[in-house]
Protein backbone atom coordinates (compact mmCIF):
# COMPACT_ATOMS: atom_id res chain seq x y z
CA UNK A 1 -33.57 -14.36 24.68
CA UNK A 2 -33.84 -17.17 27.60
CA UNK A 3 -30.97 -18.70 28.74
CA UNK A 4 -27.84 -17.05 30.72
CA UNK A 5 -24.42 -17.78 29.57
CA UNK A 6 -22.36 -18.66 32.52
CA UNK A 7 -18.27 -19.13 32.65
CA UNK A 8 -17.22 -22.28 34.31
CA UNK A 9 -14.02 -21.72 35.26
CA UNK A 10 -14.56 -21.14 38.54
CA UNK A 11 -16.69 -24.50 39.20
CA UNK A 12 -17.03 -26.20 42.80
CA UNK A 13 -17.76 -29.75 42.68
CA UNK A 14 -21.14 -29.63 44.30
CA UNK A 15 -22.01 -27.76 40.91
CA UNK A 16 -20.33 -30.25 38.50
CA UNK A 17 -21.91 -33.23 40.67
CA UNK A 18 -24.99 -31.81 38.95
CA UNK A 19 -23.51 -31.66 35.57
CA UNK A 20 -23.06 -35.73 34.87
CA UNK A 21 -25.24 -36.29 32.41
CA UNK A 22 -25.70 -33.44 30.67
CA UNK A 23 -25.01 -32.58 26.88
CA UNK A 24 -21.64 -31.14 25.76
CA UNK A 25 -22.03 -28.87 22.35
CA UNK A 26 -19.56 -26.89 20.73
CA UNK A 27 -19.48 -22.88 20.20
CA UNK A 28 -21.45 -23.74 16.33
CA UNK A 29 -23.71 -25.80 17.96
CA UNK A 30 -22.74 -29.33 17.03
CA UNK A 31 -22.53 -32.28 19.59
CA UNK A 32 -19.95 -33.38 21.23
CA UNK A 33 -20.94 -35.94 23.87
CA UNK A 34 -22.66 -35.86 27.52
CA UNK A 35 -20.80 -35.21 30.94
CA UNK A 36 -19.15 -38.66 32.63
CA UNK A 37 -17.05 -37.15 35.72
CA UNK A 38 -15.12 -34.27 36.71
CA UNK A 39 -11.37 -33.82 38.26
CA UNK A 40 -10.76 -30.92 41.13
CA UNK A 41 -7.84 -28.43 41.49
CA UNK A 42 -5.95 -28.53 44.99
CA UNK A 43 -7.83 -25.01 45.91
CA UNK A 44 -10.97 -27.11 45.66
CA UNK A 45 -11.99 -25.67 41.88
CA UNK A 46 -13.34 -27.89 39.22
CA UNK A 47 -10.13 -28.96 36.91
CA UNK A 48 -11.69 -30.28 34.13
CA UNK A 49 -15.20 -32.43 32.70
CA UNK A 50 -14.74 -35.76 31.34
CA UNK A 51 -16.72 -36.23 28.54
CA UNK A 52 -18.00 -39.23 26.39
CA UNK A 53 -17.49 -38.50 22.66
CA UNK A 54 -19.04 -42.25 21.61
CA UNK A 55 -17.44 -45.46 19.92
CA UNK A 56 -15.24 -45.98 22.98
CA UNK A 57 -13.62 -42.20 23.04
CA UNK A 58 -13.44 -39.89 25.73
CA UNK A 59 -12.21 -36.26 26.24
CA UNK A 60 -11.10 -34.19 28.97
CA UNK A 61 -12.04 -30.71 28.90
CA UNK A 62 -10.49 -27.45 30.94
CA UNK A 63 -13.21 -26.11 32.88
CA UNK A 64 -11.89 -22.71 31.72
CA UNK A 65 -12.86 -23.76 27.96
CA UNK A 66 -16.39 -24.09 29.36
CA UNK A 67 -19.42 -22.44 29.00
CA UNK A 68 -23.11 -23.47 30.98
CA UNK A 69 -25.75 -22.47 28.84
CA UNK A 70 -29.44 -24.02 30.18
CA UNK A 71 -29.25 -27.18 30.63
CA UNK A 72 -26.21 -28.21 28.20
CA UNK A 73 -22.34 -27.02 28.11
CA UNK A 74 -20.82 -25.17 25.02
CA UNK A 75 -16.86 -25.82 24.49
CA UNK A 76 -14.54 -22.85 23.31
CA UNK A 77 -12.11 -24.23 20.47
CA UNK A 78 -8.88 -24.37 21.91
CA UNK A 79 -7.69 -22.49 18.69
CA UNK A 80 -10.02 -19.22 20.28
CA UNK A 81 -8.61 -19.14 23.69
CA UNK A 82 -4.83 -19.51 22.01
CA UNK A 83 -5.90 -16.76 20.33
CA UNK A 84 -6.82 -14.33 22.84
CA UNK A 85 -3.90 -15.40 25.12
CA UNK A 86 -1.09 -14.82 21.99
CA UNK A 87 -2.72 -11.23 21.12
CA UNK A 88 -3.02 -10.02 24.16
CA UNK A 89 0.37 -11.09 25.60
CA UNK A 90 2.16 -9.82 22.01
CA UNK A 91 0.14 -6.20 22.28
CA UNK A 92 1.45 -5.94 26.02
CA UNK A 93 4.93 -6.99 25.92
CA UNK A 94 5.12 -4.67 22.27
CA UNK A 95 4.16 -1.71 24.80
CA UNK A 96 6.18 -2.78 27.74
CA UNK A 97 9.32 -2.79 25.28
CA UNK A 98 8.40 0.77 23.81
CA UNK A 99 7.82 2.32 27.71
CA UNK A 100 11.01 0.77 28.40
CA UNK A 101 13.28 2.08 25.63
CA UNK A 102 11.89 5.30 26.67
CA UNK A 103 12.94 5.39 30.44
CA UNK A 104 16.30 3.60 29.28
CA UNK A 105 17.02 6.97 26.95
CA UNK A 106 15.82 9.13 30.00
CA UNK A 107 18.34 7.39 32.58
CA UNK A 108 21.47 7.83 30.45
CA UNK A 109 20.54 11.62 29.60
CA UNK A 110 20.57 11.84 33.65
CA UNK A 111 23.85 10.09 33.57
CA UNK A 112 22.09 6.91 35.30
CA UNK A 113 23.16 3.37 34.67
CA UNK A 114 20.86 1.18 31.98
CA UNK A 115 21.89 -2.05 32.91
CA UNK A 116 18.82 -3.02 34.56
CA UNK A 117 17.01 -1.43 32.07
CA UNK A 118 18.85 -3.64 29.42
CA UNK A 119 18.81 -6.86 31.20
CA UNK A 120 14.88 -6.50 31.68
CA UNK A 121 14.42 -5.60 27.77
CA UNK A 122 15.85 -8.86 26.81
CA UNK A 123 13.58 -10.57 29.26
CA UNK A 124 10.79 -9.01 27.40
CA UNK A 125 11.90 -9.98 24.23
CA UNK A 126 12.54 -13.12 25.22
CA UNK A 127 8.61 -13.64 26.10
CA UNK A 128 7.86 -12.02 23.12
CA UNK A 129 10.04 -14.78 21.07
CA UNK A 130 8.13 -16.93 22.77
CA UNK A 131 4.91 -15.75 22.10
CA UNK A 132 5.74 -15.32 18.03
CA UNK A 133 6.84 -19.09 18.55
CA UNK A 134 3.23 -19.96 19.66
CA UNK A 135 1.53 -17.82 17.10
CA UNK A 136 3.31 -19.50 14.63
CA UNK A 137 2.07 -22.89 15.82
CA UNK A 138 -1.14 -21.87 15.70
CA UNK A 139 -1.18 -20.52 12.63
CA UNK A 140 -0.02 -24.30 11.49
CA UNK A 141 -3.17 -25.60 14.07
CA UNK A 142 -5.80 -23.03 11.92
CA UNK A 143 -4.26 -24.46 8.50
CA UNK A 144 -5.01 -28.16 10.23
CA UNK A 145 -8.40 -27.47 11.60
CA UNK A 146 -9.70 -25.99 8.23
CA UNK A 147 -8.35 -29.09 6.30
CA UNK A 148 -9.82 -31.09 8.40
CA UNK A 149 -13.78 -29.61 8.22
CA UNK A 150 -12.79 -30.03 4.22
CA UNK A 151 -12.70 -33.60 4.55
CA UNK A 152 -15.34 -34.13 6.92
CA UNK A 153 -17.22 -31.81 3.95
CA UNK A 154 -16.45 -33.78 0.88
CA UNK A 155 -17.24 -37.22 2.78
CA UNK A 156 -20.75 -35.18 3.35
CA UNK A 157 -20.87 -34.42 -0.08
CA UNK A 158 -20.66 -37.84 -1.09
CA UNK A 159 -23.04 -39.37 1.42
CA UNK A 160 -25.67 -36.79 -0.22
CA UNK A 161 -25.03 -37.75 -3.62
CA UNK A 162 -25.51 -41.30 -2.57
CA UNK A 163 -28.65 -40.14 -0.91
CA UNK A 164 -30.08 -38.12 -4.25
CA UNK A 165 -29.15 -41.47 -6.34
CA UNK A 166 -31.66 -43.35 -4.33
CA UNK A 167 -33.98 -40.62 -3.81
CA UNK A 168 -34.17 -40.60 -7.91
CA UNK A 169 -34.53 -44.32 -8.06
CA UNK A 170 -37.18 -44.62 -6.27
CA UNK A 171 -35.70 -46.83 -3.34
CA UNK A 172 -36.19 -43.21 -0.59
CA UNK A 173 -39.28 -41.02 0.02
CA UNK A 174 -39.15 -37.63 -0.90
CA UNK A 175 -39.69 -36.66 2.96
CA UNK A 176 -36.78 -38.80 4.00
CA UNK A 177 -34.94 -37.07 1.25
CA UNK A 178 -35.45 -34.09 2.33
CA UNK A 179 -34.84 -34.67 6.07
CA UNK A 180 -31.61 -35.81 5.16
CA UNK A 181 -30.53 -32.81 2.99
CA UNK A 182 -32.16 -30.38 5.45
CA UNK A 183 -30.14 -31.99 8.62
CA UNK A 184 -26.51 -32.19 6.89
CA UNK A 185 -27.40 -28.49 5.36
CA UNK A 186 -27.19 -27.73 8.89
CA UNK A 187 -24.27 -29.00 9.66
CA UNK A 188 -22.35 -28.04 6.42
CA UNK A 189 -23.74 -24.46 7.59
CA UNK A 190 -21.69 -25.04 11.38
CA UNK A 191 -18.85 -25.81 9.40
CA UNK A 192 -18.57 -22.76 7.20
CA UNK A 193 -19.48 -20.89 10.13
CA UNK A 194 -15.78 -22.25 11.97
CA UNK A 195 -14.08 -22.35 8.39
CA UNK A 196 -14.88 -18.25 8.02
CA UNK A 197 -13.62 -17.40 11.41
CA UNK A 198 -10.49 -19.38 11.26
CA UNK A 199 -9.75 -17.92 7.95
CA UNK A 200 -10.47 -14.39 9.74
CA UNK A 201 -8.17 -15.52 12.55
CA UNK A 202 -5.65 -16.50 10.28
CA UNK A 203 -5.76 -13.55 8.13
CA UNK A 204 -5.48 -11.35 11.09
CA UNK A 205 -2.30 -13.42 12.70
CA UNK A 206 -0.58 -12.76 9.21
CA UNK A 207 -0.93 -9.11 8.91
CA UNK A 208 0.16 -8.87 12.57
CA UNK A 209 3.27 -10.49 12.06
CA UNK A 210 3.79 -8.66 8.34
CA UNK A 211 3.70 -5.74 10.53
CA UNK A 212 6.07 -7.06 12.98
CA UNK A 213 8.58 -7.82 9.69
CA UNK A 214 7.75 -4.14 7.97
CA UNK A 215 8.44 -2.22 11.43
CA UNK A 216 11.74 -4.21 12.23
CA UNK A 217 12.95 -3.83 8.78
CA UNK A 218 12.40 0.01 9.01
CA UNK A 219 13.46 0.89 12.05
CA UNK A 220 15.77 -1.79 13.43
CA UNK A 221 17.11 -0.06 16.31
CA UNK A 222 15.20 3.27 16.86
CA UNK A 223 17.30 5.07 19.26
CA UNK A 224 14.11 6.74 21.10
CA UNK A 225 10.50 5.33 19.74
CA UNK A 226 7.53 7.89 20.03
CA UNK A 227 4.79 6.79 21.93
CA UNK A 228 2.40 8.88 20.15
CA UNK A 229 -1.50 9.01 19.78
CA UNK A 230 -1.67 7.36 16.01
CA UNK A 231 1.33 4.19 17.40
CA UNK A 232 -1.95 3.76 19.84
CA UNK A 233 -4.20 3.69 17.52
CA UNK A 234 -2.51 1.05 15.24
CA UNK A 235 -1.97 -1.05 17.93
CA UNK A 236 -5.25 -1.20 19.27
CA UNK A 237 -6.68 -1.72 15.83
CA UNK A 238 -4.11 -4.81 15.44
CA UNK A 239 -5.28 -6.04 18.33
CA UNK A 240 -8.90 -5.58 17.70
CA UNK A 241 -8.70 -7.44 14.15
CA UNK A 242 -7.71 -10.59 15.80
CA UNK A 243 -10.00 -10.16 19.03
CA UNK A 244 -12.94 -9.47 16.77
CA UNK A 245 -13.16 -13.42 15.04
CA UNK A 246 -13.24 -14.72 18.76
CA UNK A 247 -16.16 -13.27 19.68
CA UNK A 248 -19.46 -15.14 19.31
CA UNK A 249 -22.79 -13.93 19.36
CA UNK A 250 -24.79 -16.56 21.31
CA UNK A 251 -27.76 -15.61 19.09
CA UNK A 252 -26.46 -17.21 16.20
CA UNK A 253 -24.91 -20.54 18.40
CA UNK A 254 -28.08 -20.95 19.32
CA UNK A 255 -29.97 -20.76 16.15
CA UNK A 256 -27.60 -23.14 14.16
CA UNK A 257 -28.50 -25.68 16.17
């Protein structure tokens, strides 16, 4: 394939100076609006794109949510890079908590002090309330975004329905008819692209915190947790369910479009 996919996060103006103009998409390929202006981080780094949406509205778009693709820019849902930043904290803090219950068990069989070993676990699991806090918020933001592409569906729906009724009567061409279904068949085909990975996403977010629930319910206060090869295995399989629906194959972005 043509084309190299580029990260922007790491923009300098001169490059975005080139940018004004130029299409915005999103990751299933559907447009979003063309490049206006750009604001700059104090260490000189693009901040973020302004971008015209139409009728008047206008977006502002991290640079790190940004993607250069030949001559346009594809936007990473803000519901993907939550994603990656709540399982990857959650999978590190989990193992920084079971190291640490460890080395806690080892100092007081030497006769050393925990306390620093105690204040620093509740630190962790402070982060890690945290973090469950923001899953759970996203969770909510998936439920959202899914009800909201089966609106923009059914008014779709209805706008083709409208479309057949004339088609049949006579008043529409059968190659305008079938322009019309062929272009909003691709675009019901972006949406159920989004609507399978959120559902993924979501699915994946659920079982991780079932898990969560199971393992506290069973072992509430293990005195000495086992670090062993299979507690690696499950977690990097946890962590790999949820990793795996942000992913995109560029491939397939690009022939959606």
């Amino acid at each position: 394939m043509s084309g190299r996919l580029q990260s922007q996060a790491r923009m300098r103006p001169t490059e975005a100076a080139g940018c004004l103009g130029k299409p915005v998409d999103d990751l299933y390929g559907r447009r979003i609006g063309v490049v206006v202006g750009f604001s700059i981080k104090t260490n000189g780094d693009v901040d973020s794109l302004g971008v015209d949406q139409g009728s008047g509205r206008f977006a502002e778009i991290a640079s790190e949510r940004l993607v250069a693709y030949e001559r346009s820019y594809i936007v990473v849902p803000t519901w993907k890079t939550e994603l990656i930043r709540v399982t990857e904290e959650t999978t590190v803090l989990r193992n920084r908590l079971l190291a640490l219950q460890e080395l806690s068990k080892d100092a007081e069989d030497g006769g050393a002090p925990g306390l620093q070993y105690d204040q620093l676990a509740v630190q962790y699991r402070g982060r890690l309330a945290k973090i469950r806090e923001s899953r759970d918020k996203l969770l909510k933001e998936i439920d959202a975004r899914m009800e909201e592409l089966d609106r923009h569906d059914q008014a779709m729906a209805r706008f083709l329905v409208n479309v057949n009724t004339q088609f049949r009567s006579g008043e529409m061409t059968e190659a305008s008819f079938h322009l019309v279904r062929e272009q909003c068949g691709g675009l019901k085909a972006k949406n159920s692209k989004e609507r399978e990975e959120l559902a993924g996403a979501h699915a994946a977010l659920l079982r991780r915190a079932d898990s969560e629930v199971e393992e506290q319910q069973a072992r509430p206060e293990p005195p000495r947790p086992e670090r062993t090869a299979e507690r690696e295995r499950e977690d990097l399989a946890a962590r790999d369910s949820v990793l795996g629906f942000v992913k995109f194959d560029l491939g397939d972005w690009k022939g959606g479009r």
